[in-house]
N, C-alpha and C. Protein backbone atom coordinates (compact mmCIF):
# COMPACT_ATOMS: atom_id res chain seq x y z
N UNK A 1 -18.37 3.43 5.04
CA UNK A 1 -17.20 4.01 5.62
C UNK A 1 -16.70 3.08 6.72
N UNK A 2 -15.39 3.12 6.48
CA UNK A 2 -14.77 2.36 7.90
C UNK A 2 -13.30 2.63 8.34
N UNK A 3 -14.09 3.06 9.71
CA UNK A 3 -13.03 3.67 10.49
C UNK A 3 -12.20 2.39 11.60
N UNK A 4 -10.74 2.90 11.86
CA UNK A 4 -10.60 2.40 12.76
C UNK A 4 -9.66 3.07 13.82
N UNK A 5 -9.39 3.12 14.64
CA UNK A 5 -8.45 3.66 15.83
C UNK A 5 -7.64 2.72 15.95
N UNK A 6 -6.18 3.44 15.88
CA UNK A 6 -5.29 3.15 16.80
C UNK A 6 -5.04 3.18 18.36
N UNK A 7 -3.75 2.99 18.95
CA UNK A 7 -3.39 2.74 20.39
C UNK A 7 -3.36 4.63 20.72
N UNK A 8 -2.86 4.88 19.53
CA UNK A 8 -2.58 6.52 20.07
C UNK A 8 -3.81 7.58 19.66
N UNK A 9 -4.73 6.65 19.05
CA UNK A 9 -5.93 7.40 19.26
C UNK A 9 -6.15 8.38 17.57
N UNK A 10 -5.50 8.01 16.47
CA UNK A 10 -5.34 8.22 15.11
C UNK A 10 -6.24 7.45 14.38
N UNK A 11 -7.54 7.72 13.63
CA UNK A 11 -8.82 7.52 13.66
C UNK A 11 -8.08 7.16 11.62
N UNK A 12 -8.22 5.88 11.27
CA UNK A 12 -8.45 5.40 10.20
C UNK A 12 -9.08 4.95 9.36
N UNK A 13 -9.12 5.26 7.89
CA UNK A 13 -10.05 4.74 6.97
C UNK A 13 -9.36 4.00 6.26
N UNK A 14 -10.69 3.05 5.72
CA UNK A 14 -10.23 1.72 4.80
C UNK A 14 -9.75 2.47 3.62
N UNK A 15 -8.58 1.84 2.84
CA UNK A 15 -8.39 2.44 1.80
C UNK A 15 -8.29 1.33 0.40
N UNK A 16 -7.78 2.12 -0.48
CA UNK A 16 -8.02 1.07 -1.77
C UNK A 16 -6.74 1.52 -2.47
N UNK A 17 -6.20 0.81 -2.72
CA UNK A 17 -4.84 0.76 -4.17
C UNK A 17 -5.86 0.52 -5.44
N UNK A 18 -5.58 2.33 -5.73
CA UNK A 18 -6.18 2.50 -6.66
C UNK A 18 -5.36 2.67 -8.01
N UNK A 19 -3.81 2.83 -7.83
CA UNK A 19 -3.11 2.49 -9.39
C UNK A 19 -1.63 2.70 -8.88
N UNK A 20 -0.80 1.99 -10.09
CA UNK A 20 0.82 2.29 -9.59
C UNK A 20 1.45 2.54 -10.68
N UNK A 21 1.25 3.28 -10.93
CA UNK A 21 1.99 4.45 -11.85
C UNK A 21 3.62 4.51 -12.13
N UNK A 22 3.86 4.17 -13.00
CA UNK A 22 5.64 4.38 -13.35
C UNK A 22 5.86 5.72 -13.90
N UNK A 23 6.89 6.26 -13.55
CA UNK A 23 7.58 7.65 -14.35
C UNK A 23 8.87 7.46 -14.94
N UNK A 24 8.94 7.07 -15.78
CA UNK A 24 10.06 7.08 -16.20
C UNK A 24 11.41 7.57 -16.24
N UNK A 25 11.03 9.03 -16.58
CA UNK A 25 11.76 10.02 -16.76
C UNK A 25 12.36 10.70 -14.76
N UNK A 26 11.82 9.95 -13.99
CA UNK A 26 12.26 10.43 -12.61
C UNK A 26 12.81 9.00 -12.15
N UNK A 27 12.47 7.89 -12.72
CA UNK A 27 12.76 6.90 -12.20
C UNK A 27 12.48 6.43 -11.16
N UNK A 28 10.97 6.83 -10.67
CA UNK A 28 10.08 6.51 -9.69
C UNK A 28 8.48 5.82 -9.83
N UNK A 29 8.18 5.83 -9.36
CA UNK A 29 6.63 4.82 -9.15
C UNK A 29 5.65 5.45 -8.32
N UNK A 30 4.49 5.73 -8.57
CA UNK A 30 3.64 6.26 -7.10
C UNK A 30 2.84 5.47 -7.46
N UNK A 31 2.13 5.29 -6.33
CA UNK A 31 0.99 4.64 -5.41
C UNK A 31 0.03 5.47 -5.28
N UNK A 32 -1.19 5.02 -5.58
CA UNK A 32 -2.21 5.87 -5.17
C UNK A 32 -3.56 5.22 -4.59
N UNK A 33 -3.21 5.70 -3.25
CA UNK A 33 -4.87 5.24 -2.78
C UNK A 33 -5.41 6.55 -2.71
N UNK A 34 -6.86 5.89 -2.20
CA UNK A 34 -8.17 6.57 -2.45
C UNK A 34 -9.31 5.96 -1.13
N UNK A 35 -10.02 6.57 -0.77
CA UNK A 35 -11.06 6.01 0.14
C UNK A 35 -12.53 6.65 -0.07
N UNK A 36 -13.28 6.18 0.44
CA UNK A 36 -15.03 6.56 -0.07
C UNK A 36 -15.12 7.95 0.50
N UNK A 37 -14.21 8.36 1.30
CA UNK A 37 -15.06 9.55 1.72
C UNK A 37 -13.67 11.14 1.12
N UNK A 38 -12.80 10.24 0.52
CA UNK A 38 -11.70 11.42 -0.39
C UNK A 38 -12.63 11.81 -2.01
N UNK A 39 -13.71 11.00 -1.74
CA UNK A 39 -14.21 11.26 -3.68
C UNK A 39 -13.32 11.32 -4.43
N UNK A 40 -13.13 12.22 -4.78
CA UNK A 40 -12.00 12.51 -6.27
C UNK A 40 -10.97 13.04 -5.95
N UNK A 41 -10.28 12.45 -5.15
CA UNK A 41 -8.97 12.91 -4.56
C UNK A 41 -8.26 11.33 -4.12
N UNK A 42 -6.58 11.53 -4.60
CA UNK A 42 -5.99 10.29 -4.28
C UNK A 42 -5.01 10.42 -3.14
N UNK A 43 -4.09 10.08 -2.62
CA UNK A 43 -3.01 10.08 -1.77
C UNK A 43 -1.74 9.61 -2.55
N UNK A 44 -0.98 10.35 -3.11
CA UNK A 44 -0.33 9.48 -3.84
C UNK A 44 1.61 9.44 -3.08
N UNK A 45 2.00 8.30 -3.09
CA UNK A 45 3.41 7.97 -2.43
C UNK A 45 3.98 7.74 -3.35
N UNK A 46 5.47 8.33 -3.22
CA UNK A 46 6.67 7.86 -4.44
C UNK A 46 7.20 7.00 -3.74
N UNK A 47 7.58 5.55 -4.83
CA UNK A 47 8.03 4.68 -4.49
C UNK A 47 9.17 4.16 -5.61
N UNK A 48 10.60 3.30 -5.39
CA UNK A 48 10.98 2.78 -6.18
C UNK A 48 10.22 2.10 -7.12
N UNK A 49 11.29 1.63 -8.26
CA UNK A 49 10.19 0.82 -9.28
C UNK A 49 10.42 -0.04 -8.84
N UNK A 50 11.34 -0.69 -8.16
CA UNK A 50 11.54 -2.39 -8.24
C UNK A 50 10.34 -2.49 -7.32
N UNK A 51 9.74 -1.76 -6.08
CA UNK A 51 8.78 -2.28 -5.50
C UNK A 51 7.09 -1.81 -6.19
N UNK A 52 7.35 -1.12 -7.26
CA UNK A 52 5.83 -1.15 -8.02
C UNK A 52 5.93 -2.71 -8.59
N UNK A 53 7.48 -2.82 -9.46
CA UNK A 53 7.33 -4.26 -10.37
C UNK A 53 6.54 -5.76 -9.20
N UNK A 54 7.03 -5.41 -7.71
CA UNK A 54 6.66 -6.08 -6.69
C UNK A 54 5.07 -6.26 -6.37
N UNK A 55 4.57 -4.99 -6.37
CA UNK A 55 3.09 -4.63 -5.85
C UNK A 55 2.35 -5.13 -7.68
N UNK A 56 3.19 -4.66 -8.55
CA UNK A 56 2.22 -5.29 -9.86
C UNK A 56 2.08 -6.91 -10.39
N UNK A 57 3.40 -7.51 -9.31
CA UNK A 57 3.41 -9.10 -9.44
C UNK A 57 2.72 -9.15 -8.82
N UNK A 58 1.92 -8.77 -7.53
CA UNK A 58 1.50 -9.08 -6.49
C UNK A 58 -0.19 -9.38 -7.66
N UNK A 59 -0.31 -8.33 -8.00
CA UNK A 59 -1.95 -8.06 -8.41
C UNK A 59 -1.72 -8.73 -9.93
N UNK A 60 -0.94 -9.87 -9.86
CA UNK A 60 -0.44 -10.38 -11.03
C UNK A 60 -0.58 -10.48 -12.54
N UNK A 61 -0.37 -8.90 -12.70
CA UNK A 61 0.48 -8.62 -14.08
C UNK A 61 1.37 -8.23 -14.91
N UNK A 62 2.33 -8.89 -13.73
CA UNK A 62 4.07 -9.19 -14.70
C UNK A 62 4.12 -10.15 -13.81
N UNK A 63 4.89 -11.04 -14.75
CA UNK A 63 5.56 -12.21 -14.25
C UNK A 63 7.25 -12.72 -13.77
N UNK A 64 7.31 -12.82 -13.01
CA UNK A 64 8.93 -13.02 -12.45
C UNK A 64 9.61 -14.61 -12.64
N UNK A 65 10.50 -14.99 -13.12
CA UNK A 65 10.62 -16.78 -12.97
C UNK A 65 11.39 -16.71 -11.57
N UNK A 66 11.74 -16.18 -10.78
CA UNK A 66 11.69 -16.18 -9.04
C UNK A 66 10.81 -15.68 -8.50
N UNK A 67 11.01 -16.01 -7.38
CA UNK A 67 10.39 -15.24 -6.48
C UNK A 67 11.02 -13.96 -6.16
N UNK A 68 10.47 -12.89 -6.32
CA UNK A 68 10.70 -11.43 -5.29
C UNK A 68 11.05 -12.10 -3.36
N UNK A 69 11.14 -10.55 -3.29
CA UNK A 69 11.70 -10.49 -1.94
C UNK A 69 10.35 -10.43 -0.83
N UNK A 70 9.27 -9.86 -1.47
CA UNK A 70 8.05 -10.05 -0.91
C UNK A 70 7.02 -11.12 -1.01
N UNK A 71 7.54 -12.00 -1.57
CA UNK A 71 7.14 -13.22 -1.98
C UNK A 71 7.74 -14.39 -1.01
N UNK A 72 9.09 -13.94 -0.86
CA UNK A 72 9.75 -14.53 0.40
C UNK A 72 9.09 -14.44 1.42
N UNK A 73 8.94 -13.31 1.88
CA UNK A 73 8.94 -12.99 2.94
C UNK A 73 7.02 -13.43 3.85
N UNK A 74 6.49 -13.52 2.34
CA UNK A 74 4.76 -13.68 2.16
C UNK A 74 4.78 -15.83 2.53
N UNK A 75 5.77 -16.25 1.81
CA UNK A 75 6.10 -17.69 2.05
C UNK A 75 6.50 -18.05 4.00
N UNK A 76 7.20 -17.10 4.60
CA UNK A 76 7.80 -17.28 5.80
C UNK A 76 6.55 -16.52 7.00
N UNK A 77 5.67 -16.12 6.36
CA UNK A 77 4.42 -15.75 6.93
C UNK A 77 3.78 -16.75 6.87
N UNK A 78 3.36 -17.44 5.88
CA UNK A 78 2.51 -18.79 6.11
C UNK A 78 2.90 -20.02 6.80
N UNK A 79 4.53 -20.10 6.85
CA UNK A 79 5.06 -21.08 7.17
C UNK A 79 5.53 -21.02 8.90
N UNK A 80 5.07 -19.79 9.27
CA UNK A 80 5.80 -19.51 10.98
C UNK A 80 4.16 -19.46 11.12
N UNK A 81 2.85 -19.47 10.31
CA UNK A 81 1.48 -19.63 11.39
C UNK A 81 1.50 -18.15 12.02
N UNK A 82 1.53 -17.14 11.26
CA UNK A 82 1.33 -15.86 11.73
C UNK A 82 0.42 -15.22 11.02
N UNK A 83 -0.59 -14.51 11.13
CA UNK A 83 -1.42 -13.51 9.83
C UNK A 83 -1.31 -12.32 10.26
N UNK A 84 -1.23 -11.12 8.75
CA UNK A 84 -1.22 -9.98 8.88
C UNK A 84 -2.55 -9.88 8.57
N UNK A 85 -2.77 -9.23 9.80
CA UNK A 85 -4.50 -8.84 9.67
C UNK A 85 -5.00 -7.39 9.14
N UNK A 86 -3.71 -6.43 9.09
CA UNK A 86 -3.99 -5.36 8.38
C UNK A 86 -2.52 -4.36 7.65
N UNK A 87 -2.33 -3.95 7.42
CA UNK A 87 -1.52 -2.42 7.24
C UNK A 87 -2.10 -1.11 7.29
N UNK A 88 -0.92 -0.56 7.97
CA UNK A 88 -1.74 1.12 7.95
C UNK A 88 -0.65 2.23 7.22
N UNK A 89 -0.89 3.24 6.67
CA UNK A 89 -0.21 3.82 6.45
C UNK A 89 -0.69 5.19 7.59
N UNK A 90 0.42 5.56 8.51
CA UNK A 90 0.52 6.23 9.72
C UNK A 90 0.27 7.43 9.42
N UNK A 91 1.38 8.07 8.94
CA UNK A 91 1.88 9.93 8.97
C UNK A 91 2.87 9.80 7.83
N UNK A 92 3.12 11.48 7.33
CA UNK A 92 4.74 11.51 6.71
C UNK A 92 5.34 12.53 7.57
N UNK A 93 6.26 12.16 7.64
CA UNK A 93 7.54 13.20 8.29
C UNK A 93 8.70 13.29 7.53
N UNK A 94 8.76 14.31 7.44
CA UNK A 94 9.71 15.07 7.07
C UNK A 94 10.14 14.78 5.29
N UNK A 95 8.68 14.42 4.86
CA UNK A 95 8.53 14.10 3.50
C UNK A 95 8.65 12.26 3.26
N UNK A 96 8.98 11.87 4.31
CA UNK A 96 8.96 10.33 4.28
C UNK A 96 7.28 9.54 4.59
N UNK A 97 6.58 8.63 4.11
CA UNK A 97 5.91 8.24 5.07
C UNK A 97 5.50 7.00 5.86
N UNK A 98 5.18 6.82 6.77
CA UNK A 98 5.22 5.43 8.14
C UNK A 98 4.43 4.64 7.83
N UNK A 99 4.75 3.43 7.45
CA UNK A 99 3.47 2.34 7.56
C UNK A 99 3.52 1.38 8.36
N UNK A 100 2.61 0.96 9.48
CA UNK A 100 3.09 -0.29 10.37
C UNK A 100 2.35 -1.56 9.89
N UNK A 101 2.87 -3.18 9.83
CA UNK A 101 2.01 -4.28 9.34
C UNK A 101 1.64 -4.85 10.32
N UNK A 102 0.35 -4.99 10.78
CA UNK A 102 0.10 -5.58 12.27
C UNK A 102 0.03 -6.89 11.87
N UNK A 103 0.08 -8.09 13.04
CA UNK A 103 0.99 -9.33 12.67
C UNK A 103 0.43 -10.10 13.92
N UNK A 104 -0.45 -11.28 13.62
CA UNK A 104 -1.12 -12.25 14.92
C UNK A 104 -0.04 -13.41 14.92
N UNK A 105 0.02 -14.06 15.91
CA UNK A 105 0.84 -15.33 15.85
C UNK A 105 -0.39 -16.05 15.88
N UNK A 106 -0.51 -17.11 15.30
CA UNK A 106 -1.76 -17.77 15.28
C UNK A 106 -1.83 -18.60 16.53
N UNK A 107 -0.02 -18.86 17.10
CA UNK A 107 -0.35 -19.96 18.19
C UNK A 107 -1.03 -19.67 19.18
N UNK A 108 0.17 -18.11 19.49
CA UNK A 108 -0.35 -17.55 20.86
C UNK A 108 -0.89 -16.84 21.05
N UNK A 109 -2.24 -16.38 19.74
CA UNK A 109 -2.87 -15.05 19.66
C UNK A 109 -1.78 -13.53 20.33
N UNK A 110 -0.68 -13.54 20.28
CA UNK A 110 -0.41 -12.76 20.43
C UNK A 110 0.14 -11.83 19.03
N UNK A 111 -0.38 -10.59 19.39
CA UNK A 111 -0.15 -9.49 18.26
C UNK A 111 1.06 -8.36 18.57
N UNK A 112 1.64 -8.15 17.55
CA UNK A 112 3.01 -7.27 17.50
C UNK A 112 2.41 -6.50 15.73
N UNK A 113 3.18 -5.33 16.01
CA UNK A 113 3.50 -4.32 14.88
C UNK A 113 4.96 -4.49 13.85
N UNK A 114 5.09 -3.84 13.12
CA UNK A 114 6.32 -4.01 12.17
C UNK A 114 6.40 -2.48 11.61
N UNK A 115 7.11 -1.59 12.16
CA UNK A 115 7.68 -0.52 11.04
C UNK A 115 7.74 -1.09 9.45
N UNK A 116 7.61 0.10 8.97
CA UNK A 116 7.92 -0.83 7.35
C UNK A 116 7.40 0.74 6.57
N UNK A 117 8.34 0.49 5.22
CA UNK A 117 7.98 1.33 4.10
C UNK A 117 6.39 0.62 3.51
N UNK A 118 5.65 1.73 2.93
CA UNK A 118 4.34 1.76 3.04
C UNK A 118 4.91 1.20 1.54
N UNK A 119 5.18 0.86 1.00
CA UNK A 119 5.46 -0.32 -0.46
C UNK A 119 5.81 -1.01 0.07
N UNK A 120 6.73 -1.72 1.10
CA UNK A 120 6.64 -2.97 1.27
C UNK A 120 5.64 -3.53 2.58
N UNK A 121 4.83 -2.65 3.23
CA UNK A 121 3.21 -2.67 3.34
C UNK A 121 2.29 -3.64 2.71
N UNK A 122 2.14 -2.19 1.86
CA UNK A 122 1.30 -2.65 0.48
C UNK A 122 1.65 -4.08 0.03
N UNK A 123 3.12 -4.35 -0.64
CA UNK A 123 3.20 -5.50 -1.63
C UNK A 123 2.89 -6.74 -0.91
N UNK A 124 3.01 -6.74 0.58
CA UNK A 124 2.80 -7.44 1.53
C UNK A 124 0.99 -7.64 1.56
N UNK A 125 0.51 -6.58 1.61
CA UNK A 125 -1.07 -6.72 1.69
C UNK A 125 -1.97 -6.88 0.98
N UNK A 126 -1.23 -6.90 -0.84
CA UNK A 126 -1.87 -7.54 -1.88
C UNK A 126 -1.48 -9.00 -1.81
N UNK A 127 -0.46 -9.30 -1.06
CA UNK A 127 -0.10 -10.93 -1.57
C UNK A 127 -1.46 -11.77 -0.88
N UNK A 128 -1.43 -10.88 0.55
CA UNK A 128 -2.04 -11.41 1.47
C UNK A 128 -3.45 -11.40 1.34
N UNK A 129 -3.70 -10.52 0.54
CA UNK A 129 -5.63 -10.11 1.16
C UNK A 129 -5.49 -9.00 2.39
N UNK A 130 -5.06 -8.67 3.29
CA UNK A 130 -5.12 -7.68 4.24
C UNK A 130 -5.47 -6.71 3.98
N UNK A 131 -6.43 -6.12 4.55
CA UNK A 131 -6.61 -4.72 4.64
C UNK A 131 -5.48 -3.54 4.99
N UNK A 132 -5.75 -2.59 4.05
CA UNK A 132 -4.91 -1.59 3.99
C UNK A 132 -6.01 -0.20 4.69
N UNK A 133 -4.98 0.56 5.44
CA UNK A 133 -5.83 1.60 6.08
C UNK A 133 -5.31 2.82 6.36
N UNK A 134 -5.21 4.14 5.99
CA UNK A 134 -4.94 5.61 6.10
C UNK A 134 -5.26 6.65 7.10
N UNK A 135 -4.09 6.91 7.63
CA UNK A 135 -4.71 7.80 9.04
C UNK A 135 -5.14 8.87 8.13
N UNK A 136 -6.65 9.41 8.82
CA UNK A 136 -6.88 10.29 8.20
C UNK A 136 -7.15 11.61 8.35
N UNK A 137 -5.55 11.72 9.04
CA UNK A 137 -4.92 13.39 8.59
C UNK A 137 -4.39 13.42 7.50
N UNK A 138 -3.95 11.92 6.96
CA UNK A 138 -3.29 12.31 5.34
C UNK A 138 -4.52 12.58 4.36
N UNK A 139 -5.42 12.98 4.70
CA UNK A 139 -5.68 13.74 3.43
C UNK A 139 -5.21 15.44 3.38
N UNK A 140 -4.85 15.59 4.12
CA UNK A 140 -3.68 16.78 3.87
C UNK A 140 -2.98 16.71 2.55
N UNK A 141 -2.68 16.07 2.74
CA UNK A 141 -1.49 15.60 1.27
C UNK A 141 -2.21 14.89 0.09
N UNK A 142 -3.48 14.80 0.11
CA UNK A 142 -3.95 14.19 -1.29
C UNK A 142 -3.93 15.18 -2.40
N UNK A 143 -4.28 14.88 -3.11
CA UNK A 143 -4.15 15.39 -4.70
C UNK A 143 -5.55 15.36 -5.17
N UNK A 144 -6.15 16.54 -6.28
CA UNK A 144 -6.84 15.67 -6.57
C UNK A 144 -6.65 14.59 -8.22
N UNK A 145 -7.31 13.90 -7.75
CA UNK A 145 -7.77 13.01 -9.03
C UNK A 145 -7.13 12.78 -10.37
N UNK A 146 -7.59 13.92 -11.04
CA UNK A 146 -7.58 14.49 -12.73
C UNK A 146 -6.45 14.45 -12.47
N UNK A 147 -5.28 15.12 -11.76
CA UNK A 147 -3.76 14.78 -12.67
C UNK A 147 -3.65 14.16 -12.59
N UNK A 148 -3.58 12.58 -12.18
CA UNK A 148 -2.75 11.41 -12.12
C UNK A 148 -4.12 10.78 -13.37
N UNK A 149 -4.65 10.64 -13.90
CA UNK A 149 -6.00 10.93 -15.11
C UNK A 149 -4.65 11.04 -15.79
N UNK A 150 -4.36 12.35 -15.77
CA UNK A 150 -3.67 12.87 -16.96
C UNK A 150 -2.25 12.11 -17.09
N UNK A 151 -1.71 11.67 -16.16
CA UNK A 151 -0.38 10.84 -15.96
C UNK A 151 -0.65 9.69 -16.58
N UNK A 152 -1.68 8.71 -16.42
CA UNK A 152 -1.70 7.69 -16.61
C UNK A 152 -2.10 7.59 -17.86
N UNK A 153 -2.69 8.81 -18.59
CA UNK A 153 -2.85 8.94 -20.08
C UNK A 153 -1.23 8.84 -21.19
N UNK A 154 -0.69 9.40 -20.15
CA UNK A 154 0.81 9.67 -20.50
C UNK A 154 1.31 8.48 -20.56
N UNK A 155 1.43 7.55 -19.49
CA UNK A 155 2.28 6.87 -19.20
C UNK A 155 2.05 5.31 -19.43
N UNK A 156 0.49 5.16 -19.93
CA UNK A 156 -0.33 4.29 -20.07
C UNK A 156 -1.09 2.82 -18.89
N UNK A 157 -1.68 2.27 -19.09
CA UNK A 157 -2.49 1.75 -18.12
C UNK A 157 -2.14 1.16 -17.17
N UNK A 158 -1.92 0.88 -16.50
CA UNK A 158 -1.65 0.00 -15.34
C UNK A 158 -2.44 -1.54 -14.52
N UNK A 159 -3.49 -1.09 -14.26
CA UNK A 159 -4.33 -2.66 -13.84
C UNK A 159 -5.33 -2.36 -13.39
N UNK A 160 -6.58 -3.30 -13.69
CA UNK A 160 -7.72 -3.11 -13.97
C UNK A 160 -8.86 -2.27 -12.81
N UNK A 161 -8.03 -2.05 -11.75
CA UNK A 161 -8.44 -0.87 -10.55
C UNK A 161 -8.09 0.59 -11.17
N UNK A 162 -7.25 0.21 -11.71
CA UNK A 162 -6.62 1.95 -12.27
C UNK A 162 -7.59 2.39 -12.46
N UNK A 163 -7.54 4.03 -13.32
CA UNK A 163 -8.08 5.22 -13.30
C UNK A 163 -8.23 5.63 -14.80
């Protein structure tokens, strides 16, 4: 298990991108993490597709002949000497939910945060290697397991973490 605290005192666990799911018929995408101590229960976020097609280039299986926008943005991270040393996914409000990308400057060891949609988080923290992490009051909102089982039976496989 691994926890970590925030500044405001919101006690986090490591989490895992455990599948990204397309729906067709809604014209949405969810995300689903999972952590060691949810067992059989996921967290799952609706997300556009263009940023699943993003998070599934990331864990590279589809191929783009450009670059995405998170690919950009993953290029201008290496090239300004900055590392994201983690992402968190915060809270949801009001059905939305918060993810911040914490961000070292390598020159001046100094560290800053980034608001950000928890998909472009994520697509950011597969390019990178960074750890991804869940305040964990959201397991409020997890699910368990077996339906998204049953979704992904539907909707077919996704990548080799899937379910």
């Amino acid at each position: 298990m691994v926890r970590e605290e925030n500044s405001g005192g919101s006690k986090y666990l490591k989490a895992d991108l455990l599948d990204v799911i397309e729906i067709p018929e809604e014209g949405v995408a969810l995300m689903l993490f999972t952590t060691e101590e949810w067992e059989e229960r996921v967290l799952p976020i609706r997300i556009d597709v263009s940023a699943s097609f993003s998070i599934k280039k990331a864990l590279g299986l589809v191929s783009f002949h450009r670059p995405l926008t998170h690919d950009l943005l993953v290029e201008l991270i290496n090239r300004l000497d900055v590392t994201v040393e983690k992402v968190t996914i915060d809270a949801m409000i009001d059905g939305v939910y918060l993810a911040t990308i914490f961000v070292k400057d390598n020159r001046t060891s100094e560290t800053f945060q980034l608001d950000a949609r928890p998909s472009d988080a994520t697509a950011i923290a597969v390019r990178l290697g960074a750890p991804i992490y869940v305040a964990d009051h959201l397991i409020a909102y997890t699910e368990p397991l077996e339906r998204y089982r049953e979704l992904r039976a539907r909707y077919g496989f996704s990548f080799e973490k899937g379910i």
